[in-house]
N, C-alpha and C. Protein backbone atom coordinates (compact mmCIF):
# COMPACT_ATOMS: atom_id res chain seq x y z
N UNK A 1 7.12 -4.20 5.14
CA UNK A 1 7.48 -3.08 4.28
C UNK A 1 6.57 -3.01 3.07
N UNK A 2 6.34 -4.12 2.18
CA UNK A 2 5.31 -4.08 1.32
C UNK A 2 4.15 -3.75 1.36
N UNK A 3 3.42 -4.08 2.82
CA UNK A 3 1.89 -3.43 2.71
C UNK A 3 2.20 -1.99 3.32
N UNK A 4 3.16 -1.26 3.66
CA UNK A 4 3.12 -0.13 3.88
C UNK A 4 3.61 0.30 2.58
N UNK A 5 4.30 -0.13 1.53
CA UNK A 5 4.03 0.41 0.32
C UNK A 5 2.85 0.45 -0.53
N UNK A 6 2.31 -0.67 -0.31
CA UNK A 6 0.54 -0.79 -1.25
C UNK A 6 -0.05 0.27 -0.57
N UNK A 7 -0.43 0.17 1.19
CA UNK A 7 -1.05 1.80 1.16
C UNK A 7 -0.52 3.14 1.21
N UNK A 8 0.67 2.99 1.17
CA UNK A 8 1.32 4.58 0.32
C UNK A 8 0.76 4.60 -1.02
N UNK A 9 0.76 3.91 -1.65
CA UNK A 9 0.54 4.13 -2.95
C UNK A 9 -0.74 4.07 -3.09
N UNK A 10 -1.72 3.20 -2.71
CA UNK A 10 -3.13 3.62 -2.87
C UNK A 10 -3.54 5.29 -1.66
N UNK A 11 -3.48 5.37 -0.43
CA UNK A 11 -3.26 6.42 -0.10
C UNK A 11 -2.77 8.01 -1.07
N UNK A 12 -1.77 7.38 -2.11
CA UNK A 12 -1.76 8.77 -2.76
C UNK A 12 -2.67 9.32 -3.77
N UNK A 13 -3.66 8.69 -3.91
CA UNK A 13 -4.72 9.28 -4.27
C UNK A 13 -6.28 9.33 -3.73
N UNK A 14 -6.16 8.24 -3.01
CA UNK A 14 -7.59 8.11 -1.79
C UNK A 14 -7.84 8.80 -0.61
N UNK A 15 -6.78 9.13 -0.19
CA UNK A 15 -6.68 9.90 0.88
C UNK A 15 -6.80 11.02 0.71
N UNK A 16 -7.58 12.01 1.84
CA UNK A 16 -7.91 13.19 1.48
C UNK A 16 -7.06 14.18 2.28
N UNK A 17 -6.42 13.93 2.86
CA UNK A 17 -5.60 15.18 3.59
C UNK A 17 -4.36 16.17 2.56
N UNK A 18 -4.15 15.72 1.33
CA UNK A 18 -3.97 16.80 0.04
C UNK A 18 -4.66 16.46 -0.66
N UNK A 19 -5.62 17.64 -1.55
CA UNK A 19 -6.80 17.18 -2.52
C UNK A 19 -5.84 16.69 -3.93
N UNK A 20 -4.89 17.08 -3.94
CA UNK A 20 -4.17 16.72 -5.52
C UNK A 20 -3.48 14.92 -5.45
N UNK A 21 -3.72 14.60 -5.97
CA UNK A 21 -2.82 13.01 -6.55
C UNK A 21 -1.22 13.69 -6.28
N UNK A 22 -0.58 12.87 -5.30
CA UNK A 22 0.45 12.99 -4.77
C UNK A 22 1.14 12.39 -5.29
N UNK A 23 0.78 11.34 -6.51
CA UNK A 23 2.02 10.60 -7.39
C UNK A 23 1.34 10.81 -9.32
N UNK A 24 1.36 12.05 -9.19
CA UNK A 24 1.05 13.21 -10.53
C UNK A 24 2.07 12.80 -11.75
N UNK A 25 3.02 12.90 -11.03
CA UNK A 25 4.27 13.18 -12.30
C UNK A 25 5.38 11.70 -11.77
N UNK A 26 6.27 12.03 -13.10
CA UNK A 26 7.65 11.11 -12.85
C UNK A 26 8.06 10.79 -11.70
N UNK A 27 8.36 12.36 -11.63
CA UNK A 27 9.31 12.94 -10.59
C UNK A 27 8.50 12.34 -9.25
N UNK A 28 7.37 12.23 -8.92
CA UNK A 28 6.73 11.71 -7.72
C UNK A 28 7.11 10.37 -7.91
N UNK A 29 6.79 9.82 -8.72
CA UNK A 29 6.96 8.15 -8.96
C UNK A 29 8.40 7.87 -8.47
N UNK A 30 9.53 8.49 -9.10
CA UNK A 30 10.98 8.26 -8.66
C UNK A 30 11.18 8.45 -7.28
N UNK A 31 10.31 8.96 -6.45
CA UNK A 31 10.32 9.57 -5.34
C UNK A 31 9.86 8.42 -3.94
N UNK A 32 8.61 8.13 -4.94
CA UNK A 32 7.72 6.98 -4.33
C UNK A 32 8.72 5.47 -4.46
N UNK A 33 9.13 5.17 -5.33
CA UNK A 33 10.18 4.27 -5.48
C UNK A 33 11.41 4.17 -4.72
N UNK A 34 12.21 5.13 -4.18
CA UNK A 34 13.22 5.62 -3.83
C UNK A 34 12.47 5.28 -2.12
N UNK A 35 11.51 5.80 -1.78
CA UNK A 35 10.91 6.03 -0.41
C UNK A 35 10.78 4.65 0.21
N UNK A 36 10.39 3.77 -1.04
CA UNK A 36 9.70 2.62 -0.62
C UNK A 36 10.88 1.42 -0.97
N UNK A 37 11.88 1.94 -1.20
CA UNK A 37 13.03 0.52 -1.44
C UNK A 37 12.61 -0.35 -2.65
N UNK A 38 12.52 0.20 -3.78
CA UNK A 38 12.00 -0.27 -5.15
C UNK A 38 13.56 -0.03 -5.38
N UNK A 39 14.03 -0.72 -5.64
CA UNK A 39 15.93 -0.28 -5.93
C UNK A 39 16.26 -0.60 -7.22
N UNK A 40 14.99 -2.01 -7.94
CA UNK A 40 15.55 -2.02 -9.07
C UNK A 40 14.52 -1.80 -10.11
N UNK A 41 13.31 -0.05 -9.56
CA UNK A 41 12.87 -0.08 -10.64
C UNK A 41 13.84 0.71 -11.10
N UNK A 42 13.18 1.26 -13.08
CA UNK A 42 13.54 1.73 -13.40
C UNK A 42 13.10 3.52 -13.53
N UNK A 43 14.30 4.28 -13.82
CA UNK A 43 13.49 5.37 -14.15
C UNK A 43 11.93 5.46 -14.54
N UNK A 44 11.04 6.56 -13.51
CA UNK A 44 10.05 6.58 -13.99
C UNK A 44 9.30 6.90 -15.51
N UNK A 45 8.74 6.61 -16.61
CA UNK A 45 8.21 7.21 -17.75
C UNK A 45 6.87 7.31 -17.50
N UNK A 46 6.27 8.04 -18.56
CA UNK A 46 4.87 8.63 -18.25
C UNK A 46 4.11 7.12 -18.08
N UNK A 47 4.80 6.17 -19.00
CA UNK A 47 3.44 5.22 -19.52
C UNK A 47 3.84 3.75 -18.17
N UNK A 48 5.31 4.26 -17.21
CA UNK A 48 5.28 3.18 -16.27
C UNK A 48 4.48 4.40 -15.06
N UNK A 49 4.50 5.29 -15.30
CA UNK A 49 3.67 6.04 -14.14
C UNK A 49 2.05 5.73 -13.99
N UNK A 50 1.96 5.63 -15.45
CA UNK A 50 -0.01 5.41 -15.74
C UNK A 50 0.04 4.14 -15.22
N UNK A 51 0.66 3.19 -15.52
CA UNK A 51 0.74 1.51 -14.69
C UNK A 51 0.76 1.41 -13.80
N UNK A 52 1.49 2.20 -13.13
CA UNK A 52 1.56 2.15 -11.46
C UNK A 52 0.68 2.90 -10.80
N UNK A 53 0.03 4.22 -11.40
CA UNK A 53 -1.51 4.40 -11.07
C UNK A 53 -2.69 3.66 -11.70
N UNK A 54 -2.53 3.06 -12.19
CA UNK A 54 -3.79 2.11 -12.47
C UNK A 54 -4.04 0.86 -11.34
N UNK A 55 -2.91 0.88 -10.76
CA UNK A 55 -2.38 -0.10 -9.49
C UNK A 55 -3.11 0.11 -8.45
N UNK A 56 -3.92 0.96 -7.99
CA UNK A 56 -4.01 2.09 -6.98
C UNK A 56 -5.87 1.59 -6.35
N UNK A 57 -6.67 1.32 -7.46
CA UNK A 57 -7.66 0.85 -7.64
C UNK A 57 -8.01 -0.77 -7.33
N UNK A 58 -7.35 -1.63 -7.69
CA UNK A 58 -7.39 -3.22 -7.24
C UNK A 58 -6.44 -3.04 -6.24
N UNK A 59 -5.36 -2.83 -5.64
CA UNK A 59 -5.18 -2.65 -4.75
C UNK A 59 -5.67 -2.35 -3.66
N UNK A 60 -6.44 -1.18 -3.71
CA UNK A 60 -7.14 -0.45 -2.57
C UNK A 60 -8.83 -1.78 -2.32
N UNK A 61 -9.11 -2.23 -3.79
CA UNK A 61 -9.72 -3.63 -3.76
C UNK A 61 -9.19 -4.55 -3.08
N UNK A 62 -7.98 -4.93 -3.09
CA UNK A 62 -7.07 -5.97 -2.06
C UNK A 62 -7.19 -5.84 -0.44
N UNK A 63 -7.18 -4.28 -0.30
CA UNK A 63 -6.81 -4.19 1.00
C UNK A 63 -8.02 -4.11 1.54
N UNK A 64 -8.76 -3.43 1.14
CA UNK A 64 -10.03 -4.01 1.85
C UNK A 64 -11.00 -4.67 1.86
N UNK A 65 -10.87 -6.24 0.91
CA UNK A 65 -11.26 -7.14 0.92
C UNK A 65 -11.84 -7.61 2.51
N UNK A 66 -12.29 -8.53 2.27
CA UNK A 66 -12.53 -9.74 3.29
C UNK A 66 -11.66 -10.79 3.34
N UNK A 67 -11.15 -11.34 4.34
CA UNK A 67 -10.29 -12.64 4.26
C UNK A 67 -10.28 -13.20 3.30
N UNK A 68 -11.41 -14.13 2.85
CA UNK A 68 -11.98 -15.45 2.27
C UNK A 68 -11.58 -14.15 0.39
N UNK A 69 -12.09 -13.09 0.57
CA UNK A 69 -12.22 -12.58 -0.92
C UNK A 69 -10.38 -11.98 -1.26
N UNK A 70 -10.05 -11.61 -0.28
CA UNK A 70 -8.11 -11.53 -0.56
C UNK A 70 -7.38 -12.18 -0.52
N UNK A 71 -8.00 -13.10 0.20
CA UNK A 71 -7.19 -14.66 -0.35
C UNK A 71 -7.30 -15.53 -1.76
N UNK A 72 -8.42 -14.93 -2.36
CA UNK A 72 -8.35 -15.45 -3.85
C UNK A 72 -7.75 -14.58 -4.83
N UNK A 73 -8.13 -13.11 -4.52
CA UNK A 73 -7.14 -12.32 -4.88
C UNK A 73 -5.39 -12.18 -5.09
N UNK A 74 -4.87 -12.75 -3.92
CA UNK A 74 -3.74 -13.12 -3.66
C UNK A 74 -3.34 -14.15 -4.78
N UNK A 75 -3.95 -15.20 -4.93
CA UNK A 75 -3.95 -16.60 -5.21
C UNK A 75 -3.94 -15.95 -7.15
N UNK A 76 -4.78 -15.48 -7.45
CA UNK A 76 -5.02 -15.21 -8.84
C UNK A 76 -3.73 -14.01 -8.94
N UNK A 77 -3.48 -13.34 -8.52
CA UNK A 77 -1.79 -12.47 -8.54
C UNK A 77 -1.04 -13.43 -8.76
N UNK A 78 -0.72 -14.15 -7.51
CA UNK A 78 0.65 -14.94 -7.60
C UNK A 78 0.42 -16.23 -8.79
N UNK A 79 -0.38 -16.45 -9.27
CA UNK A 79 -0.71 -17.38 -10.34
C UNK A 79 -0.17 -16.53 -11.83
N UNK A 80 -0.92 -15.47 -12.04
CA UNK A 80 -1.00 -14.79 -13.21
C UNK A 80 0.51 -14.43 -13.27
N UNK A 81 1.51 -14.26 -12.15
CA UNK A 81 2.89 -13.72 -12.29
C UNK A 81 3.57 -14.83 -12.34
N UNK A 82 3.45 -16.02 -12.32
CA UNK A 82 3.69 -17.25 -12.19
C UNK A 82 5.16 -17.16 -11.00
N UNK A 83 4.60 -16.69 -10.16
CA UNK A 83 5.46 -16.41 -8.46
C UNK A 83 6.11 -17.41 -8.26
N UNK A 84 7.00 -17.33 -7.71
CA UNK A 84 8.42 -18.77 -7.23
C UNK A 84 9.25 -17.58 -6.23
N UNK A 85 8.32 -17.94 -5.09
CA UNK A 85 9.09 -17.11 -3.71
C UNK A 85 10.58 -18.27 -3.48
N UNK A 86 11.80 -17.12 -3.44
CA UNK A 86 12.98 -17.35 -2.96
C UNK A 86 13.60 -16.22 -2.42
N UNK A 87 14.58 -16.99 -1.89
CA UNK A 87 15.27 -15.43 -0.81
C UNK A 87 16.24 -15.06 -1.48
N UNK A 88 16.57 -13.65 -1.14
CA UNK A 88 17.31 -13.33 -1.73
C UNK A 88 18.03 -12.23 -0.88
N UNK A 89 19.33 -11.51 -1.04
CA UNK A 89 20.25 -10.38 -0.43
C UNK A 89 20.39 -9.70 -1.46
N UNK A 90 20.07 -8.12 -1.00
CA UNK A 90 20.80 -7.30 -1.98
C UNK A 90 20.87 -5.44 -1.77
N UNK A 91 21.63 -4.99 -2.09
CA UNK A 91 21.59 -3.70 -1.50
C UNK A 91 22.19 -3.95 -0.16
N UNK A 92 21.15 -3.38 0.94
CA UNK A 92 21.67 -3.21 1.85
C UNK A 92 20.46 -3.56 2.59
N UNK A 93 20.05 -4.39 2.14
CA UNK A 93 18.97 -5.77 2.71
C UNK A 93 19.32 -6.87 3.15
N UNK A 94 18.90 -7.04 4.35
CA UNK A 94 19.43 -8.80 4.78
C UNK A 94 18.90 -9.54 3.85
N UNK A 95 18.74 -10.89 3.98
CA UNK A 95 17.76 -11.86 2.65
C UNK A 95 16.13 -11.48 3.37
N UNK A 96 15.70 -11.79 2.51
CA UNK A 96 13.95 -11.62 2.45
C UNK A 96 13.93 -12.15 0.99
N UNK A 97 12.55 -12.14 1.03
CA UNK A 97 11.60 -12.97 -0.16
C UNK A 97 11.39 -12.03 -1.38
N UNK A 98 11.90 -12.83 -2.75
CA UNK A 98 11.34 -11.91 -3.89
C UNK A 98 10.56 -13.13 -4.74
N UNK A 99 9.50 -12.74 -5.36
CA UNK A 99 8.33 -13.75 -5.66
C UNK A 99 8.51 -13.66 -7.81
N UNK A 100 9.08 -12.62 -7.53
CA UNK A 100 9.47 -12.47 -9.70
C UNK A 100 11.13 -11.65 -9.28
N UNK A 101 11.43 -12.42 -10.76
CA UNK A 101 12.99 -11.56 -10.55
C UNK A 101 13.15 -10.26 -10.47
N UNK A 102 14.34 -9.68 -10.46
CA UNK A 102 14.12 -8.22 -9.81
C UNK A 102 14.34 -7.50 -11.40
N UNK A 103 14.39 -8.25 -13.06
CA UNK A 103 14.10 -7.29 -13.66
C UNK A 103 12.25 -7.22 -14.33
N UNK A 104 11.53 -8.04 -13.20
CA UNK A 104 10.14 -8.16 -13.79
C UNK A 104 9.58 -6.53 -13.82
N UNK A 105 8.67 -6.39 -14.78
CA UNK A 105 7.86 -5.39 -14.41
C UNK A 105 7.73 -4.66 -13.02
N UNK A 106 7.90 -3.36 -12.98
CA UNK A 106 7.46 -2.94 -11.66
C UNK A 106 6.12 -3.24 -11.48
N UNK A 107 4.93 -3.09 -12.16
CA UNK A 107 3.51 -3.15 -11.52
C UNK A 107 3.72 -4.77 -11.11
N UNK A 108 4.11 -5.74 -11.84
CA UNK A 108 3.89 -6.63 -11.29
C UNK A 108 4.75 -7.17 -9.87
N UNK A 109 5.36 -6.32 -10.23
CA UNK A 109 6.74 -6.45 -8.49
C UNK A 109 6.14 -6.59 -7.73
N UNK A 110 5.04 -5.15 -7.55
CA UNK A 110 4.25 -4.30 -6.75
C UNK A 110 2.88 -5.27 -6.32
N UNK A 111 2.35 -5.83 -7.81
CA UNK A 111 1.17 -6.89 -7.41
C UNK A 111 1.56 -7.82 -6.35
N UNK A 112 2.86 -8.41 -6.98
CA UNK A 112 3.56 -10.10 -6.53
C UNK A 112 3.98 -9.46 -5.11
N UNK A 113 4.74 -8.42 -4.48
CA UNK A 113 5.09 -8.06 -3.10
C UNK A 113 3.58 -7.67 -2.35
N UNK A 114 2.53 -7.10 -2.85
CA UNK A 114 1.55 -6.78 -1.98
C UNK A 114 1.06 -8.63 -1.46
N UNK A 115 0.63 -8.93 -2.78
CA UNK A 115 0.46 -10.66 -2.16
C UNK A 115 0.79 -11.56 -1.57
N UNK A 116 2.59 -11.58 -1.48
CA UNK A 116 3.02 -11.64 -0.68
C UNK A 116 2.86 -11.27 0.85
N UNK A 117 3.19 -10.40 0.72
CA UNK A 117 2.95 -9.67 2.50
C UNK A 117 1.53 -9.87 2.93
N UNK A 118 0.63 -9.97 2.27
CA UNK A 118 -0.54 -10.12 2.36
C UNK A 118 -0.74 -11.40 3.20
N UNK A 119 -0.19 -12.53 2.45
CA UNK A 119 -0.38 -13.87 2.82
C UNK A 119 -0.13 -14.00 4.37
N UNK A 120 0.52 -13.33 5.34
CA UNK A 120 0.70 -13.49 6.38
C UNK A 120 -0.66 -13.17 7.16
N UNK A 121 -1.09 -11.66 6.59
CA UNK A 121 -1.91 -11.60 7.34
C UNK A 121 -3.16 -12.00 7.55
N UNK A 122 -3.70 -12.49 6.05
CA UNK A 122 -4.75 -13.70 5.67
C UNK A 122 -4.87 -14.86 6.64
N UNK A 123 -3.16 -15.46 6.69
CA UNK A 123 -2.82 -16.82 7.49
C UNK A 123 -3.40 -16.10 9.08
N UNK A 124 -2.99 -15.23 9.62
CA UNK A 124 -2.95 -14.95 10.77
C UNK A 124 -4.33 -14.34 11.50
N UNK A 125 -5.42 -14.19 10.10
CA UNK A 125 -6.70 -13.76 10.25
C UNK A 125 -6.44 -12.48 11.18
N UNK A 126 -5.85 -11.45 10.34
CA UNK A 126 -5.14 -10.14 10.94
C UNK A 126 -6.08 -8.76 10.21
N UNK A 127 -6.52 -9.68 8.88
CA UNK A 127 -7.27 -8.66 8.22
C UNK A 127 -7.85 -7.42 8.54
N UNK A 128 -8.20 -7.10 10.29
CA UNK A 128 -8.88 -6.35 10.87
C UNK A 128 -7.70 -4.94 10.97
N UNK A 129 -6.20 -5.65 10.84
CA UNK A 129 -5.06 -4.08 10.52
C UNK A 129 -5.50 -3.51 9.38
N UNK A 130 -6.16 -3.89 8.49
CA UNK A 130 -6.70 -2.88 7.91
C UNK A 130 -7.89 -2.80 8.02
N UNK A 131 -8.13 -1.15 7.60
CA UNK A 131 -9.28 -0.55 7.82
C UNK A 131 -9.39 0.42 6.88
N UNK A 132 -10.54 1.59 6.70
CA UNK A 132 -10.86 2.88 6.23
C UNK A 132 -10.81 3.74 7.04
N UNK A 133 -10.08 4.96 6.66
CA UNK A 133 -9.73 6.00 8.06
C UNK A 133 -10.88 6.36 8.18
N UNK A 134 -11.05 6.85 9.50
CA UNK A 134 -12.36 7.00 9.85
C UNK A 134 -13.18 8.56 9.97
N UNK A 135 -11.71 9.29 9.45
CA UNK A 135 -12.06 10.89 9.02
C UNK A 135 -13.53 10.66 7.72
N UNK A 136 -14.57 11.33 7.85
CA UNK A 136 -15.78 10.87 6.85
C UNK A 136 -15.29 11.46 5.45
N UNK A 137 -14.29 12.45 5.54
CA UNK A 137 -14.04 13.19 4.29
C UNK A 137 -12.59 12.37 3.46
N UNK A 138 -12.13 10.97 4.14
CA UNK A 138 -11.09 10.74 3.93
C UNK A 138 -11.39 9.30 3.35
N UNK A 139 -10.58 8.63 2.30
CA UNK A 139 -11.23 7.43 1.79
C UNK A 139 -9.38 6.43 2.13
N UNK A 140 -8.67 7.34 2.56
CA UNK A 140 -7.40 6.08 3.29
C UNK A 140 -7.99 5.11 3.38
N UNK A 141 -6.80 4.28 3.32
CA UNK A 141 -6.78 2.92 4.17
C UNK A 141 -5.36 2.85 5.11
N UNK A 142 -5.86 2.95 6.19
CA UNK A 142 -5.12 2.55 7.63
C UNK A 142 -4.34 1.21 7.56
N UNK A 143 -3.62 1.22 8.01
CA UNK A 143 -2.57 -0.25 8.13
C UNK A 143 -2.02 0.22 9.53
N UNK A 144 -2.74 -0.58 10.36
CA UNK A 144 -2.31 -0.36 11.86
C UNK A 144 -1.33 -1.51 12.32
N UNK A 145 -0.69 -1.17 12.74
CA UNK A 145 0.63 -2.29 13.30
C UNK A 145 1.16 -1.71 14.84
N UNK A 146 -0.10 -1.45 15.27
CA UNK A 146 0.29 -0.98 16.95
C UNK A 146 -0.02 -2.32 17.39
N UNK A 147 0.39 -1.95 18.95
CA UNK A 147 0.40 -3.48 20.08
C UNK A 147 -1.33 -3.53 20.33
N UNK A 148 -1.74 -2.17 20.58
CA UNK A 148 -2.82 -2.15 20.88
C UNK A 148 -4.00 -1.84 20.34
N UNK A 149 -3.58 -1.88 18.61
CA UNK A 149 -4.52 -1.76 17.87
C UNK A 149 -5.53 -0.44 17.77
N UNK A 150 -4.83 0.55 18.25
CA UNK A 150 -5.01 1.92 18.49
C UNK A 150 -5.50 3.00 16.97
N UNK A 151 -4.88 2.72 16.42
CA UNK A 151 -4.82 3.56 14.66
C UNK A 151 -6.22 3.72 14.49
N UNK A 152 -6.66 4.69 14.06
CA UNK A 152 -7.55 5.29 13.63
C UNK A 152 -7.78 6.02 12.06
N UNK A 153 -6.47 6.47 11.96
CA UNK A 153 -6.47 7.54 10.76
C UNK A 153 -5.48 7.53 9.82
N UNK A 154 -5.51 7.15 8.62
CA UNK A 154 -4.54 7.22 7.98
C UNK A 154 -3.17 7.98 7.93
N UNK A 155 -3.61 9.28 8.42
CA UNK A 155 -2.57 10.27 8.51
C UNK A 155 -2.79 11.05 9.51
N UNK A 156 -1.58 11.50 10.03
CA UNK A 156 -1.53 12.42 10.63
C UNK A 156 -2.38 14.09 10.21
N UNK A 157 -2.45 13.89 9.39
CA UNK A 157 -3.53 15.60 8.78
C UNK A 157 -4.67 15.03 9.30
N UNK A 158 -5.23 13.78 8.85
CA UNK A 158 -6.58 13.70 9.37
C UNK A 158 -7.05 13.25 10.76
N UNK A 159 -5.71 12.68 11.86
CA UNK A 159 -5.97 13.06 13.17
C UNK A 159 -5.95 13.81 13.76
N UNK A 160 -5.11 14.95 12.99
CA UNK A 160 -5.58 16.68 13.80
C UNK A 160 -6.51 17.19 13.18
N UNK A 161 -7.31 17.12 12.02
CA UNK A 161 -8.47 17.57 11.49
C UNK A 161 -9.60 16.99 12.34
N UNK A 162 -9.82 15.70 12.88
CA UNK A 162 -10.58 14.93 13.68
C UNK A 162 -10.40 15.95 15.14
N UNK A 163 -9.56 15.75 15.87
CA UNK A 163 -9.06 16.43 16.66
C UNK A 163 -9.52 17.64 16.82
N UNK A 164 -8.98 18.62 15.70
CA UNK A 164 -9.83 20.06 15.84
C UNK A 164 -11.54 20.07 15.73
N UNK A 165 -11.79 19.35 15.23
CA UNK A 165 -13.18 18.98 14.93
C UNK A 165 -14.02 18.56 16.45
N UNK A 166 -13.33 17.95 17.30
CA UNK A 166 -13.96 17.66 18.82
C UNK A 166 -13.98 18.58 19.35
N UNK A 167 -12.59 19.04 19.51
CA UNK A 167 -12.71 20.41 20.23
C UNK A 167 -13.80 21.50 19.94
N UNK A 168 -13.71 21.79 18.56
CA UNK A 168 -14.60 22.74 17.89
C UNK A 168 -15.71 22.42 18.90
N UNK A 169 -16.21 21.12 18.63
CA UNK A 169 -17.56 20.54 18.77
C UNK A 169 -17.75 20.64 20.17
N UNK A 170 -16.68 20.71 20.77
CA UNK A 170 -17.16 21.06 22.78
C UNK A 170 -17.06 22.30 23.18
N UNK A 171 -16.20 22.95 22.06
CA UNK A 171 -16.35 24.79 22.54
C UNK A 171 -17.69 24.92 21.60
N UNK A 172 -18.22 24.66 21.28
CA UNK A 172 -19.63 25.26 21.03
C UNK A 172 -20.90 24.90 22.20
C-alpha cells in the first residue's frame, strides 16, 4: 500500500496524462490522504500541503534509484526519523508495521512508510517493479505488481494515448 502511495503522490505531478498538479490545493491533499489510508493525518493546511509537495522530488529520487543507491537512501530516512518498526491495529486495519508514531509528522510518516515498503523490495532485488512510463511525453513512475511483469504505463491515459498512437502509425 505504501509504494502505491509514494507513486500516487510523486505521479501527481510527474505524470503527464493531466498537465495541471493534481495535488494543487488542500482540498486535493485531504483527498490524497483519505485515498491512501493516511487516517491520522491531519487536516490539510497550505504550509502541510507545500511539505508534502516538496516530498514528490526525493521521492521520485527514491524510486528510481538503483538498489545499492535506495538502499542508503532508505537507511539515511529511517535513521534521520529515528524509526522503531512495531505492529500495530487500528481503524479497520489488521496489524501491520508503523515505523514513527501515528502523531509524527505526516511528511515524515510518508518518508518512514515509503522506506519501509521499500526495504522489501531492495531485500528481494525487485527494484526492476519500478520503472519510467514509457509514454516519451510522460515522466510517471510505474510500480508494476503483475505476475508477469507486463506494466508499461503509469496510467491508463497514457496506455490509450500509446495505443492510439500505433494505430495512427499503421493507418498511415
Amino acid at each position: 500500500m505504501n509504494l502505491r502511495a509514494a507513486v500516487a503522490l510523486v505521479n501527481s505531478r510527474f505524470s503527464s496524462p493531466q498537465d495541471s498538479d493534481r495535488l494543487a490545493t488542500t482540498e486535493a491533499l485531504d483527498t490524497f490522504f483519505e485515498q491512501q489510508s493516511y487516517s491520522f493525518a491531519p487536516r490539510a493546511t497550505p504550509g502541510l500541503l507545500a511539505e508534502v509537495q516538496a516530498l514528490r522530488e526525493p521521492l521520485r529520487h527514491l524510486l528510481t534509484a538503483g538498489r545499492d543507491a535506495a538502499a542508503q537512501i532508505v537507511n539515511q530516512w529511517l535513521a534521520e526519523a529515528g524509526a522503531l518498526p512495531q505492529l500495530v491495529r487500528h481503524d479497520a486495519l489488521d496489524w501491520h508495521i508503523h515505523a514513527v508514531p501515528t502523531d509524527a509528522h505526516v511528511p515524515v510518516q510518508i518518508k518512514v512508510e515509503t522506506a519501509m515498503a521499500l526495504i522489501d523490495v531492495i531485500r528481494a532485488d525487485e527494484m526492476s517493479r519500478l520503472s519510467l512510463c514509457e509514454d516519451e511525453t510522460c515522466a510517471g513512475i510505474v510500480l508494476d505488481l503483475s505476475r508477469n511483469r507486463s506494466r508499461r504505463y503509469c496510467s491508463t491515459a497514457c496506455s490509450n494515448r500509446a495505443a492510439v498512437a500505433a494505430y495512427r502509425a499503421r493507418q498511415a
